[in-house]
C-alpha atoms as a PDB file:
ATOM      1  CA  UNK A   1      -4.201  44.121   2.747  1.00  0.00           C
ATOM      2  CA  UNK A   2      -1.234  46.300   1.698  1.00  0.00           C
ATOM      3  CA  UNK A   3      -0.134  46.162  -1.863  1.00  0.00           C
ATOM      4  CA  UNK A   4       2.892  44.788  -0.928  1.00  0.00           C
ATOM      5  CA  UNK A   5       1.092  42.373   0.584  1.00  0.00           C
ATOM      6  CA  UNK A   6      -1.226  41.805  -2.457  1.00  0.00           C
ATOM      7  CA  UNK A   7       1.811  41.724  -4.992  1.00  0.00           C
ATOM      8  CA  UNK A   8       3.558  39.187  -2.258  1.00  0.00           C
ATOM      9  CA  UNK A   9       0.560  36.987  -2.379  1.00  0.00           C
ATOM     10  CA  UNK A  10       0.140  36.672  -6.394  1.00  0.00           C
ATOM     11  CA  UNK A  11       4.099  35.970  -6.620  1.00  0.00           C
ATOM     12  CA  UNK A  12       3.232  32.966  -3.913  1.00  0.00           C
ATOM     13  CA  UNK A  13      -0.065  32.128  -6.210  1.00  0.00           C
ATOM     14  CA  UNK A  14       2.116  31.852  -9.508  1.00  0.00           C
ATOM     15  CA  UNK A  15       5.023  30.472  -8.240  1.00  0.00           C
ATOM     16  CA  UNK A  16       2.933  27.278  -6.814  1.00  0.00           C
ATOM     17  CA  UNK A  17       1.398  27.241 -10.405  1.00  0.00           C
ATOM     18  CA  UNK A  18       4.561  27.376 -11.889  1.00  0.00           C
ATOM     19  CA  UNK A  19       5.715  24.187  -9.285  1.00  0.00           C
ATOM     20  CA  UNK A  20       2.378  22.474 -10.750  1.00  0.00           C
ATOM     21  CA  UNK A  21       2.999  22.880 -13.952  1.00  0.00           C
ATOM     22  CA  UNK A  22       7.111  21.770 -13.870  1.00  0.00           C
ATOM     23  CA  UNK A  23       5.750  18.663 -11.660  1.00  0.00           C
ATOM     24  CA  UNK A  24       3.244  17.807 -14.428  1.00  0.00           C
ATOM     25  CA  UNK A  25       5.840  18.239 -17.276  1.00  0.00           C
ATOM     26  CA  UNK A  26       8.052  15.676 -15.606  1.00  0.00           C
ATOM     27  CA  UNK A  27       5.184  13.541 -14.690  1.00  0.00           C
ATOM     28  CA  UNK A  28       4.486  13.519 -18.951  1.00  0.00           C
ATOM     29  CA  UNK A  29       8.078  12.959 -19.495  1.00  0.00           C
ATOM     30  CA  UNK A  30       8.392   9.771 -17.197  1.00  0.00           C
ATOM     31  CA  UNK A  31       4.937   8.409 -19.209  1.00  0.00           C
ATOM     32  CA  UNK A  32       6.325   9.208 -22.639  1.00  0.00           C
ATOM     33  CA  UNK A  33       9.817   7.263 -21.674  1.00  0.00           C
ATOM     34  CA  UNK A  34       7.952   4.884 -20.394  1.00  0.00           C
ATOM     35  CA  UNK A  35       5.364   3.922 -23.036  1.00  0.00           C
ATOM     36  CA  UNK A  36       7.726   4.933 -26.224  1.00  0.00           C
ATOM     37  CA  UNK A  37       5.214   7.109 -27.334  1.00  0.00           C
ATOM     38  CA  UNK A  38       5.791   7.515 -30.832  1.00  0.00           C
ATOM     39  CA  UNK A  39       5.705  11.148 -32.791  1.00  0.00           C
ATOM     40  CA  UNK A  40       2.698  12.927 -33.133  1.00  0.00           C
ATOM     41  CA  UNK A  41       1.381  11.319 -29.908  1.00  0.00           C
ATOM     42  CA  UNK A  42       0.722  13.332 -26.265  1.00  0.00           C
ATOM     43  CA  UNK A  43       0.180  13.005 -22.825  1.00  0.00           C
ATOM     44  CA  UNK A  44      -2.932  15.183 -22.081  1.00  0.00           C
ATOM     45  CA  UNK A  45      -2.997  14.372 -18.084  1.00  0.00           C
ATOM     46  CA  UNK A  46      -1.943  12.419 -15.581  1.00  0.00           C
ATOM     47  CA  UNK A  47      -2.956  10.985 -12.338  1.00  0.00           C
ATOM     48  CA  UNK A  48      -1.888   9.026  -9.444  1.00  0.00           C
ATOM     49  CA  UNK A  49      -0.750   8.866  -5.561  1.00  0.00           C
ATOM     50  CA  UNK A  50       2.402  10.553  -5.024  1.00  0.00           C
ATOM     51  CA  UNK A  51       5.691  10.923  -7.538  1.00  0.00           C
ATOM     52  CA  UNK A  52       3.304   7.673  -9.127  1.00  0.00           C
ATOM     53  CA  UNK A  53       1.650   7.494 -12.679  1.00  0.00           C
ATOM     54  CA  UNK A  54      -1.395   5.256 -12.464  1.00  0.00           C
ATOM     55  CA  UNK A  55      -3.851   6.704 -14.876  1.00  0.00           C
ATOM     56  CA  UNK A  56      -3.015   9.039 -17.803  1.00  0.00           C
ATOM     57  CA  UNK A  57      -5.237  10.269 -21.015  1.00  0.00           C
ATOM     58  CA  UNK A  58      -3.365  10.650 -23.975  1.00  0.00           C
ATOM     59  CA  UNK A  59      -4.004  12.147 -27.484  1.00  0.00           C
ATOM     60  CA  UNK A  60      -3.530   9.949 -30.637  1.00  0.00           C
ATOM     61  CA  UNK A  61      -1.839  11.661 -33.744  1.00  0.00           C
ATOM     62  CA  UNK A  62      -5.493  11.977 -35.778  1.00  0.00           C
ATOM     63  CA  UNK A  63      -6.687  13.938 -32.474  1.00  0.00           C
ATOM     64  CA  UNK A  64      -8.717  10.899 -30.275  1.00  0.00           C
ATOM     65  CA  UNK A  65      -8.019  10.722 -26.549  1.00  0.00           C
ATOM     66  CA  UNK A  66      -7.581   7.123 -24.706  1.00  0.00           C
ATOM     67  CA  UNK A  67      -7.447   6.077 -21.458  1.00  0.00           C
ATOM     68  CA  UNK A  68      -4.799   4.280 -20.073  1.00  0.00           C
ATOM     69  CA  UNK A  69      -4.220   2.942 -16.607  1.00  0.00           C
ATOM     70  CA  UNK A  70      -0.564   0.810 -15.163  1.00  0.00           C
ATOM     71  CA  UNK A  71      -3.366  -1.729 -13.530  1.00  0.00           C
ATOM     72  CA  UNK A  72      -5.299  -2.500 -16.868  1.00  0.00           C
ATOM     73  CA  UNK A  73      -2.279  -2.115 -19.105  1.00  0.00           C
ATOM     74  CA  UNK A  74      -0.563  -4.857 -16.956  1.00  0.00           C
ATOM     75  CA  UNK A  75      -3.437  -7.085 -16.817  1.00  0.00           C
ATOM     76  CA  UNK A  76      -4.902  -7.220 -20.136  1.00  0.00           C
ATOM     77  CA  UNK A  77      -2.524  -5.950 -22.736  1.00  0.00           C
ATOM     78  CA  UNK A  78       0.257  -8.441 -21.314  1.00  0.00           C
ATOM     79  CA  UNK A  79       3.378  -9.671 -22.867  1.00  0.00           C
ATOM     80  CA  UNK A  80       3.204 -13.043 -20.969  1.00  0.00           C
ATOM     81  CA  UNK A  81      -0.062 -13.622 -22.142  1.00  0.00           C
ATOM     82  CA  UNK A  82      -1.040 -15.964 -25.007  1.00  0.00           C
ATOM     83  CA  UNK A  83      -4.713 -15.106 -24.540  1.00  0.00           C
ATOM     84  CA  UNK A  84      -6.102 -18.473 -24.976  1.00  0.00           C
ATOM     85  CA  UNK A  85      -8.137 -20.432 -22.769  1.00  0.00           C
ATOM     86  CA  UNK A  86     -11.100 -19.642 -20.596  1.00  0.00           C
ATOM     87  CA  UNK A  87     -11.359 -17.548 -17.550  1.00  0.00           C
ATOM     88  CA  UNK A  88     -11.085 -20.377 -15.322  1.00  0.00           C
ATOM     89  CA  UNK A  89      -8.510 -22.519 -17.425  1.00  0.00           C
ATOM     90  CA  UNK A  90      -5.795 -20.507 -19.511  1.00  0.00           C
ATOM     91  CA  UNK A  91      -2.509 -21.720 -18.674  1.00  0.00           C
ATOM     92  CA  UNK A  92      -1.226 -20.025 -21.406  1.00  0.00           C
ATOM     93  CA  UNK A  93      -1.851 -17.015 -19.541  1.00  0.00           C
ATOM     94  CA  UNK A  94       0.821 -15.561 -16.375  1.00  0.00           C
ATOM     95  CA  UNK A  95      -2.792 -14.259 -15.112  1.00  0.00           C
ATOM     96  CA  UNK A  96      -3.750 -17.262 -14.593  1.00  0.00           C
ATOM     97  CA  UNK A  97      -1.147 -18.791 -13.074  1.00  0.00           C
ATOM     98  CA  UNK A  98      -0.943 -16.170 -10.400  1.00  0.00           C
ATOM     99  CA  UNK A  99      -4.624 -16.548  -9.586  1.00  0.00           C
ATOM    100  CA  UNK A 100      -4.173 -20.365  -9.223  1.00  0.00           C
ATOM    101  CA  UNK A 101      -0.924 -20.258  -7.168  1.00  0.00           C
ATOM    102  CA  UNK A 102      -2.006 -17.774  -4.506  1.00  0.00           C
ATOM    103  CA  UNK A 103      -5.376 -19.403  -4.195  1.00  0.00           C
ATOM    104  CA  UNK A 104      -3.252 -22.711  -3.285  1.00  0.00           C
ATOM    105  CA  UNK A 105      -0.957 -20.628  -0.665  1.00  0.00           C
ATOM    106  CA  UNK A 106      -3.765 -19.461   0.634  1.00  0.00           C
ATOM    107  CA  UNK A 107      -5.451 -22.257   1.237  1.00  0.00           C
ATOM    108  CA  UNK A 108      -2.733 -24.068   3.043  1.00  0.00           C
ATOM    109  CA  UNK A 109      -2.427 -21.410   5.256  1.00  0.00           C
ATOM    110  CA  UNK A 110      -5.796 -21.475   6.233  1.00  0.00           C
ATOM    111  CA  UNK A 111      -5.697 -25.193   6.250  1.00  0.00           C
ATOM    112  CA  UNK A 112      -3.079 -25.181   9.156  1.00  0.00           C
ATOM    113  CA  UNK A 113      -4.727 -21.999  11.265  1.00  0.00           C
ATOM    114  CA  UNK A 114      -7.908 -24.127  11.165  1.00  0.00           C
ATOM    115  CA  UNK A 115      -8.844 -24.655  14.916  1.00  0.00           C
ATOM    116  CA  UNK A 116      -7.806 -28.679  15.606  1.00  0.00           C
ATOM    117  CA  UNK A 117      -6.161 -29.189  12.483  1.00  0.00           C
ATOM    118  CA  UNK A 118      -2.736 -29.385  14.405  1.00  0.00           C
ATOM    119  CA  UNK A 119      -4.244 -31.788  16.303  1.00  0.00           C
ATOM    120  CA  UNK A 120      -5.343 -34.244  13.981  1.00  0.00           C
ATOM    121  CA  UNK A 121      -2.211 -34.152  11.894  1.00  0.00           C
ATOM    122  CA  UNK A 122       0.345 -33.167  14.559  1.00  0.00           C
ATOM    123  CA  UNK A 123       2.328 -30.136  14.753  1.00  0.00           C
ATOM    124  CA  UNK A 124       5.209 -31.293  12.017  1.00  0.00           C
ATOM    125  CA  UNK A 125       2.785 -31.860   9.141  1.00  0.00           C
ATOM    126  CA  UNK A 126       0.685 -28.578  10.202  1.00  0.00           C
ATOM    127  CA  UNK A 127       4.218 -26.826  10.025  1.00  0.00           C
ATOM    128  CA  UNK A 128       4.724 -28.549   6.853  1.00  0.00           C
ATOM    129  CA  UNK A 129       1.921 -27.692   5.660  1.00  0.00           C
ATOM    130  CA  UNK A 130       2.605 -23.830   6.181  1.00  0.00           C
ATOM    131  CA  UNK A 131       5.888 -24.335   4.321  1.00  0.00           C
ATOM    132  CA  UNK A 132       4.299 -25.798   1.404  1.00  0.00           C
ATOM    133  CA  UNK A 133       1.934 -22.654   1.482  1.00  0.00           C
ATOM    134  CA  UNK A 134       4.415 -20.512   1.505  1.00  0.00           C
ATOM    135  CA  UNK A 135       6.453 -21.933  -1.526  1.00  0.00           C
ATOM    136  CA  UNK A 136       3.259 -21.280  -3.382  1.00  0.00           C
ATOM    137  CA  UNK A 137       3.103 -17.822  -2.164  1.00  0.00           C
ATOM    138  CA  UNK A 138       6.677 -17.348  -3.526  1.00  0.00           C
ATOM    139  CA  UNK A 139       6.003 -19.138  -6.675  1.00  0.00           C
ATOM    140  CA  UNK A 140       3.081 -16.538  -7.130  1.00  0.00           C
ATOM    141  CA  UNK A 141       4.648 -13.721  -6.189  1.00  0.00           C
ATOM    142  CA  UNK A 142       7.592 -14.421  -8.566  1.00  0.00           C
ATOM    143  CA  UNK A 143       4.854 -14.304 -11.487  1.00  0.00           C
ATOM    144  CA  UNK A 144       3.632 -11.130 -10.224  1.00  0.00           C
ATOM    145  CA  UNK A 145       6.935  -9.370 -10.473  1.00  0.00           C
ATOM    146  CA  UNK A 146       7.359 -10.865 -13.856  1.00  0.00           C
ATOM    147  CA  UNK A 147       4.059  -9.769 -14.608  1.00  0.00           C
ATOM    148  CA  UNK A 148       5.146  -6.165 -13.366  1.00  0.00           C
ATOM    149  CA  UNK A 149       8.420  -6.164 -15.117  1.00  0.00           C
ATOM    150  CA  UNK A 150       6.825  -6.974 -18.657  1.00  0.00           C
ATOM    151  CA  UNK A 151       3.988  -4.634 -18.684  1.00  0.00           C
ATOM    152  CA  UNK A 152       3.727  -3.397 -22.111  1.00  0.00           C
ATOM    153  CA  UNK A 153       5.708  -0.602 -22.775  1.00  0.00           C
ATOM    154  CA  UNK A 154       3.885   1.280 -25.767  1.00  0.00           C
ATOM    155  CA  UNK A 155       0.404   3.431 -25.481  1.00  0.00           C
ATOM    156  CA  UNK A 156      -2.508   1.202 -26.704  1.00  0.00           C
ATOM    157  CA  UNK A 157      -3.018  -0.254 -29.294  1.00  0.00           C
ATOM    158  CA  UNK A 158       0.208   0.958 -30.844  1.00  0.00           C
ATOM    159  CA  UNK A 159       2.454  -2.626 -31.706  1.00  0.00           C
ATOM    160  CA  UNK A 160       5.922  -1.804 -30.974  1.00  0.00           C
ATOM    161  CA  UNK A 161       8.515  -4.658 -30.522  1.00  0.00           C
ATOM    162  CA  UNK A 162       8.312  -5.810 -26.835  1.00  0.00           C
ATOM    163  CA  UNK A 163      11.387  -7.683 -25.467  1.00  0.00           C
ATOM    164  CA  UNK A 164      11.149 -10.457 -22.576  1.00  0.00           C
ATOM    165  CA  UNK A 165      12.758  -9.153 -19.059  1.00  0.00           C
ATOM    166  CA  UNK A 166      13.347 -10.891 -15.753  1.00  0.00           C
ATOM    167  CA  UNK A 167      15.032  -8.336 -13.995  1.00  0.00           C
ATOM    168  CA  UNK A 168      14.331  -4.927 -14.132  1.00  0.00           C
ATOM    169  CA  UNK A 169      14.979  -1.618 -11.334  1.00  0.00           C
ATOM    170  CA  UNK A 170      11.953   0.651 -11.733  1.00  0.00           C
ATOM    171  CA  UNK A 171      11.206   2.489  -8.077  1.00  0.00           C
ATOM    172  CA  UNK A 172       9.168   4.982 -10.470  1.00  0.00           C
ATOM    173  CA  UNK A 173       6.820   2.514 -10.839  1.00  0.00           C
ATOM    174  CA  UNK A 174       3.843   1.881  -8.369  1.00  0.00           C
ATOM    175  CA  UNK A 175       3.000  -1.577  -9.786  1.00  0.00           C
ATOM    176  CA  UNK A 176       6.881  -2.385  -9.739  1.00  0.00           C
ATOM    177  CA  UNK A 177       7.227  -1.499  -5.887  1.00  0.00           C
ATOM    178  CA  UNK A 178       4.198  -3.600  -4.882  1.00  0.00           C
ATOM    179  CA  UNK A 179       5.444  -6.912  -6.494  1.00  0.00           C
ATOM    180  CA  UNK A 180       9.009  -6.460  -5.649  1.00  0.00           C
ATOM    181  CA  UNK A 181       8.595  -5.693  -1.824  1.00  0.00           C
ATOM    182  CA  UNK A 182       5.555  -8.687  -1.394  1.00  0.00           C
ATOM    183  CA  UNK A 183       8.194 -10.917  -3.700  1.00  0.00           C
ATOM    184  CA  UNK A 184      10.539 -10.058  -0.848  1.00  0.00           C
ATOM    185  CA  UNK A 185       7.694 -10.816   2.050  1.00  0.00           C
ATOM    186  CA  UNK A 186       6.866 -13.979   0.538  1.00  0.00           C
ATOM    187  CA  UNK A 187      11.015 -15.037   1.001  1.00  0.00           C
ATOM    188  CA  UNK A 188      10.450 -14.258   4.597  1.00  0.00           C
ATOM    189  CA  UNK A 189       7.802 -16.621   4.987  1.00  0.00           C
ATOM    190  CA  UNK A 190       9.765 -19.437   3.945  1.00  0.00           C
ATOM    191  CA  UNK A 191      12.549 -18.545   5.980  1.00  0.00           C
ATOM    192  CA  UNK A 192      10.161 -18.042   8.980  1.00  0.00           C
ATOM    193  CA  UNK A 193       7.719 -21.299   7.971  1.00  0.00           C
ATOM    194  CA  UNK A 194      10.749 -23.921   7.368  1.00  0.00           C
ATOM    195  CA  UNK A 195      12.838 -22.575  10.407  1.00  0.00           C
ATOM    196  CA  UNK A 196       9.535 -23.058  12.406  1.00  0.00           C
ATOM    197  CA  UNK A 197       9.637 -26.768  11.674  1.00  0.00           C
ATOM    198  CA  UNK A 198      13.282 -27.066  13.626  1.00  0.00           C
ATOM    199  CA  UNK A 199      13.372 -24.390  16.079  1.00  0.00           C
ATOM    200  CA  UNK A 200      13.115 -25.513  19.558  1.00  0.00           C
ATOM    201  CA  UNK A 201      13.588 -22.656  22.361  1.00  0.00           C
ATOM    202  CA  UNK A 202      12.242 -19.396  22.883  1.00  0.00           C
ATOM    203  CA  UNK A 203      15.421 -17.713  21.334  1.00  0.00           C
ATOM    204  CA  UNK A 204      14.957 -19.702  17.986  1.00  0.00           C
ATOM    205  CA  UNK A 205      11.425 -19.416  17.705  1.00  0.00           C
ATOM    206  CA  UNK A 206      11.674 -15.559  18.331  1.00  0.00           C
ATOM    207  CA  UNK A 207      14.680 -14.864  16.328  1.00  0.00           C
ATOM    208  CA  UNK A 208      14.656 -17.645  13.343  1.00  0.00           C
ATOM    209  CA  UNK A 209      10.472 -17.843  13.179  1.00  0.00           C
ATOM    210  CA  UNK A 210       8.983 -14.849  14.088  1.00  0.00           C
ATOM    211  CA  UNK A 211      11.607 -11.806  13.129  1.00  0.00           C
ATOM    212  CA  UNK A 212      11.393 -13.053   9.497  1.00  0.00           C
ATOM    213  CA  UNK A 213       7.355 -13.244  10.008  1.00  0.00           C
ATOM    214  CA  UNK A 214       7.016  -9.841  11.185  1.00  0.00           C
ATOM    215  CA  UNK A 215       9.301  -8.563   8.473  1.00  0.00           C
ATOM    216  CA  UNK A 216       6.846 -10.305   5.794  1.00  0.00           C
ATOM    217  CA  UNK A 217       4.133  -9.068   7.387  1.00  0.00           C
ATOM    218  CA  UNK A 218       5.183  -5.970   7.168  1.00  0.00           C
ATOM    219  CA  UNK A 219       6.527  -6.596   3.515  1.00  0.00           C
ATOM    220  CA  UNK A 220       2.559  -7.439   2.704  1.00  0.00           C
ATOM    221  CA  UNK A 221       1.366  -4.847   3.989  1.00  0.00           C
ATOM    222  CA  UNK A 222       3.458  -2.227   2.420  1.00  0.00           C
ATOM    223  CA  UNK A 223       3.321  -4.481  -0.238  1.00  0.00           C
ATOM    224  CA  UNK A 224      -0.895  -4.293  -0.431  1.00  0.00           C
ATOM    225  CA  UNK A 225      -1.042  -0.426   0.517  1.00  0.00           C
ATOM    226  CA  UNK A 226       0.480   0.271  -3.070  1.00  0.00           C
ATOM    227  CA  UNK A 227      -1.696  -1.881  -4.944  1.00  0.00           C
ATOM    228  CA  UNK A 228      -4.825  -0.408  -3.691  1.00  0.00           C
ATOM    229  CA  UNK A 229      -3.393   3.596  -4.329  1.00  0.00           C
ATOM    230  CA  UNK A 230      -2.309   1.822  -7.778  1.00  0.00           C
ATOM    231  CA  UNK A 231      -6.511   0.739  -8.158  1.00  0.00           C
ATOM    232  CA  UNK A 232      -7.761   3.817  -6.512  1.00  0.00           C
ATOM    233  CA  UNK A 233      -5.274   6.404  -7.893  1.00  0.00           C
ATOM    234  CA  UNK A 234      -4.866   8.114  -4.569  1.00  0.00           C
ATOM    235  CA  UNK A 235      -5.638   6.439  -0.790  1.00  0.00           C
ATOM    236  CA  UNK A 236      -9.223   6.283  -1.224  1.00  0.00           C
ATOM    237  CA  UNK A 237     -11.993   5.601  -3.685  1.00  0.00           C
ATOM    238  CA  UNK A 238     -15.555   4.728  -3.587  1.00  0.00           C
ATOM    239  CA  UNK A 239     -17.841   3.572  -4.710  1.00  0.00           C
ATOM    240  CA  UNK A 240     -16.184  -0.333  -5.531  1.00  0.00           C
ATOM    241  CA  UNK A 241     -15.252  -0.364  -9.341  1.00  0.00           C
ATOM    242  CA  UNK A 242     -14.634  -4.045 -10.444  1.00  0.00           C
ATOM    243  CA  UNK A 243     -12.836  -6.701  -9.895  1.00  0.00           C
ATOM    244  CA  UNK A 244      -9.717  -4.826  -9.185  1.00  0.00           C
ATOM    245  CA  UNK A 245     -10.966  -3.227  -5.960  1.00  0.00           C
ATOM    246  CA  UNK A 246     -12.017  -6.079  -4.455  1.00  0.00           C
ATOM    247  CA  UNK A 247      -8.851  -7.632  -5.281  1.00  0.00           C
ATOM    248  CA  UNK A 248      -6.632  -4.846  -3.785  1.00  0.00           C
ATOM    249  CA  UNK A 249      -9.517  -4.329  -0.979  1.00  0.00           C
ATOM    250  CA  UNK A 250      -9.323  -7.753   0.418  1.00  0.00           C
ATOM    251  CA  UNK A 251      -5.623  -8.334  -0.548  1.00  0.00           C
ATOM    252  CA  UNK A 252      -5.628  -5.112   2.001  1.00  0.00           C
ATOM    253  CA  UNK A 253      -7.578  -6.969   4.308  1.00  0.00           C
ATOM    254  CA  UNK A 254      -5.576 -10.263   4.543  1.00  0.00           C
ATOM    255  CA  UNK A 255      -2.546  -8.073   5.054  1.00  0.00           C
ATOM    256  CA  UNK A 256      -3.900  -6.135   7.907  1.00  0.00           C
ATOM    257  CA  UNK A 257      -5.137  -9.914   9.346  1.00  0.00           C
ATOM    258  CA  UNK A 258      -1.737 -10.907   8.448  1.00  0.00           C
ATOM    259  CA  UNK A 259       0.370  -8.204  10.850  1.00  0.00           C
ATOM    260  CA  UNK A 260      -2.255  -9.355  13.561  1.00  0.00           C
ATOM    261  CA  UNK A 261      -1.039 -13.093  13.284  1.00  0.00           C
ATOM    262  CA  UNK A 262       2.513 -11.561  13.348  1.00  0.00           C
ATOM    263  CA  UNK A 263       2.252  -9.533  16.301  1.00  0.00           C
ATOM    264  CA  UNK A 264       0.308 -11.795  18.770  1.00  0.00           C
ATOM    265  CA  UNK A 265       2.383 -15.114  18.182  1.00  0.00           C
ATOM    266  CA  UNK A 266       5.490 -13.399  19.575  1.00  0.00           C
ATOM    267  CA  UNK A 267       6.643 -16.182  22.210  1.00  0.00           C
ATOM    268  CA  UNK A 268       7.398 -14.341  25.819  1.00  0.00           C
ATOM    269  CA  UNK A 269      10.576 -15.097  27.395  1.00  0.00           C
ATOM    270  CA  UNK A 270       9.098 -15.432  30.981  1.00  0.00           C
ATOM    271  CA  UNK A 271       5.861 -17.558  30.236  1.00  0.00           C
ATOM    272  CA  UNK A 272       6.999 -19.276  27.178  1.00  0.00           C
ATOM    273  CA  UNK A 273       3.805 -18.862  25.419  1.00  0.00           C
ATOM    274  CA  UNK A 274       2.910 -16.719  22.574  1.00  0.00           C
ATOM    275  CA  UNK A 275       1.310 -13.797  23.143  1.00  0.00           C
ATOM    276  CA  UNK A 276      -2.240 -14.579  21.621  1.00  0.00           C
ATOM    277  CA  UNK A 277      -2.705 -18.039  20.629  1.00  0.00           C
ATOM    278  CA  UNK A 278      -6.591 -17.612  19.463  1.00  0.00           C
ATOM    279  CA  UNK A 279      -5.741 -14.083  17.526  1.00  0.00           C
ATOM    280  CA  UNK A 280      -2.688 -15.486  16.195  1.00  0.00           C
ATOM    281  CA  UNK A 281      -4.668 -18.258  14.180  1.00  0.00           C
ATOM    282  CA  UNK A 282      -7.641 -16.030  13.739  1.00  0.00           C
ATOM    283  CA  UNK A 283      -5.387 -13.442  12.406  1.00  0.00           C
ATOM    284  CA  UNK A 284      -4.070 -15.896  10.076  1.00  0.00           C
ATOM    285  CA  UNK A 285      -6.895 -17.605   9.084  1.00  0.00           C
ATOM    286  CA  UNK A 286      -8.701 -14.014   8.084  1.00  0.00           C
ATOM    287  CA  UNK A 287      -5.421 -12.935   6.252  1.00  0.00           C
ATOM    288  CA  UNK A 288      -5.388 -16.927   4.178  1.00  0.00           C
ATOM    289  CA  UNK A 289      -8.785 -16.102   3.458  1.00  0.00           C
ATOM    290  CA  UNK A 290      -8.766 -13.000   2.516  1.00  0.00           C
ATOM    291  CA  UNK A 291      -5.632 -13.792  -0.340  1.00  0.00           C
ATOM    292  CA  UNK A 292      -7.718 -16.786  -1.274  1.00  0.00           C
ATOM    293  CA  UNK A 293     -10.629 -14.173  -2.461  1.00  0.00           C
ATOM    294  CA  UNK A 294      -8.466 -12.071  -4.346  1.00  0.00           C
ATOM    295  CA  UNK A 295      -6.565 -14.967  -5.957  1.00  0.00           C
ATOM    296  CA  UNK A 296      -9.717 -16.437  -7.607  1.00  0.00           C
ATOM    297  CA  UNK A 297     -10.761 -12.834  -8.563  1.00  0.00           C
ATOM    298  CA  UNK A 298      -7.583 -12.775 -10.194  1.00  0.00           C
ATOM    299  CA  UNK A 299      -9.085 -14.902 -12.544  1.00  0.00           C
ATOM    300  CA  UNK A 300     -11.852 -13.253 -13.856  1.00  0.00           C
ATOM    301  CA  UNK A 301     -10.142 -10.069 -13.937  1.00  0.00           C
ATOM    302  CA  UNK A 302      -7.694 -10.979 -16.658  1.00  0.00           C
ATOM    303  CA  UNK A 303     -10.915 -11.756 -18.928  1.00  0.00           C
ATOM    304  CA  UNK A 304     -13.030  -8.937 -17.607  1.00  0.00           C
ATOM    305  CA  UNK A 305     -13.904  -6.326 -20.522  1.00  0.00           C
ATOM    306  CA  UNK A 306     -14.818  -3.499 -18.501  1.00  0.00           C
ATOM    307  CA  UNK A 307     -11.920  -3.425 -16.835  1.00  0.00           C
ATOM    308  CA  UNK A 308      -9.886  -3.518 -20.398  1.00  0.00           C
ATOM    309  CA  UNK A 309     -12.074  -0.741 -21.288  1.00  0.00           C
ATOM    310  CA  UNK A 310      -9.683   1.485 -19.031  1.00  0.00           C
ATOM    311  CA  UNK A 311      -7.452   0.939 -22.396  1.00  0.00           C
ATOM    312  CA  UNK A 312     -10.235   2.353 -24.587  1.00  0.00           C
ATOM    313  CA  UNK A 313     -10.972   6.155 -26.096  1.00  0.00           C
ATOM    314  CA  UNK A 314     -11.275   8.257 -23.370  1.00  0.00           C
ATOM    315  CA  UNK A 315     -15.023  10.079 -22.731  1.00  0.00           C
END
């Protein structure tokens, strides 16, 4: 190698160190706006997927480190949280509410992909019943955005005033993302569930009931894809580390199930049939139960310690 070569090479070698260390200044300056890190505090590192912050370890004015992590700080240092109550009765707690009300969507949507269950009740009530499932889904889904958009903003156990929000824009935000765009996927489904109880010809089932199911499918999976980078901070982890891998792991799962469901009960023109009957209600049945899982983990992840220990001095 030349020394032109050689001198070409180290300018490449410190120029990528000096993109590293720019992208990890910003990276500090998001967290710092973000948590309202008082003076005297710092942000030592910070990890995540992406342009996202989902871990950090900062530096306390008297010289300690702590761990903090968007997951943990949402789920157990929560502003919509009276933290009373049990793990399996708190509805004092938004936690707790979320668990209860997915675990209820869930459960109606397996309820109506349940092989005969159309034909015991008929086809309007196992519509019906779909539509109800999804209003719970919505109703959940609502709570997780709220959850989302009043995440403590201060480093822990720092108490700085907190005010209550219901709308907020925060792309930044991995946590944010995920509950907006399945917020949006849950609307589809009860556009796509309640047209589904009128629609009456190809062209309406197609374009009224299953456009607005694909497009929440897809919404759910996006949707689950950036909760599990949020729990893993990257694409993968292993090996599982609480409840809130199984929760994003099977939320994953149902998801995945869900897009199945989607794609094989396209009705075809010609034959007037779906595509898939027995993979579009095993694809929703998998999906239903795999939401119903990680809504009653919900529950005791909110009272979990070791995952609130992610909010403790770092090691």
């Amino acid at each position: 190698m030349t020394g032109a070569a050689r001198h070409l090479r180290w300018l490449g070698g410190r120029r990528a160190q000096e993109v590293r260390t720019a992208r990890a200044e910003l990276r500090a300056a998001r967290l710092r706006r973000r948590l309202r890190l008082p003076s005297g505090w710092t942000v030592l590192e910070t990890g995540g997927p992406g342009p996202f912050i989902t871990r950090a370890t900062l530096r306390r004015p008297d010289g300690s480190e702590v761990g903090w992590s968007s997951r943990a700080n949402r789920k157990h240092d929560q502003l919509l949280d009276t933290r009373r109550g049990s793990t399996w009765w708190a509805p004092g707690a938004i936690g707790w509410w979320m668990g209860v009300l997915f675990a209820i969507g869930a459960t109606c949507f397996a309820l109506g992909a349940l092989p005969g269950y159309a034909g015991a009740v008929g086809l309007t009530a196992d519509g019906a019943t779909f539509f109800v499932g999804s209003v719970f889904f919505t109703s959940a889904a609502l709570l997780q955005y709220l959850e989302a958009a009043n995440a403590r903003r201060a480093p822990p156990g720092v108490d700085l005033p907190q005010r209550w929000r219901f709308l907020t824009w925060e792309p930044d935000r991995i946590d944010w993302c995920a509950s907006a765009i399945q917020l949006i996927g849950t609307v589809f489904f009860n556009v796509s569930t309640f047209a589904a109880l009128h629609a009456s010809t190809v062209q309406e089932m197609n374009r009224r009931v299953w456009t607005p199911d694909a497009l929440g499918s897809a919404c759910f999976l996006v949707s689950s894809w950036l909760a599990w980078c949020e729990v893993c901070h990257g694409r993968w982890s292993w090996p599982p580390s609480g409840f809130s891998w199984w929760i994003a792991a099977v939320n994953l799962g149902g998801s995945i199930a869900f897009g199945v469901s989607a794609a094989a009960s396209y009705v075809v023109p010609t034959t007037q049939q779906v595509r898939n009957e027995a993979l579009m209600n095993l694809g929703t049945f998998v999906g239903a139960i795999g939401f119903l899982v990680g809504a009653v983990l919900l529950l005791p992840e909110r009272t979990s310690t070791a995952q609130a220990t992610e909010l403790q001095p770092a090691s």
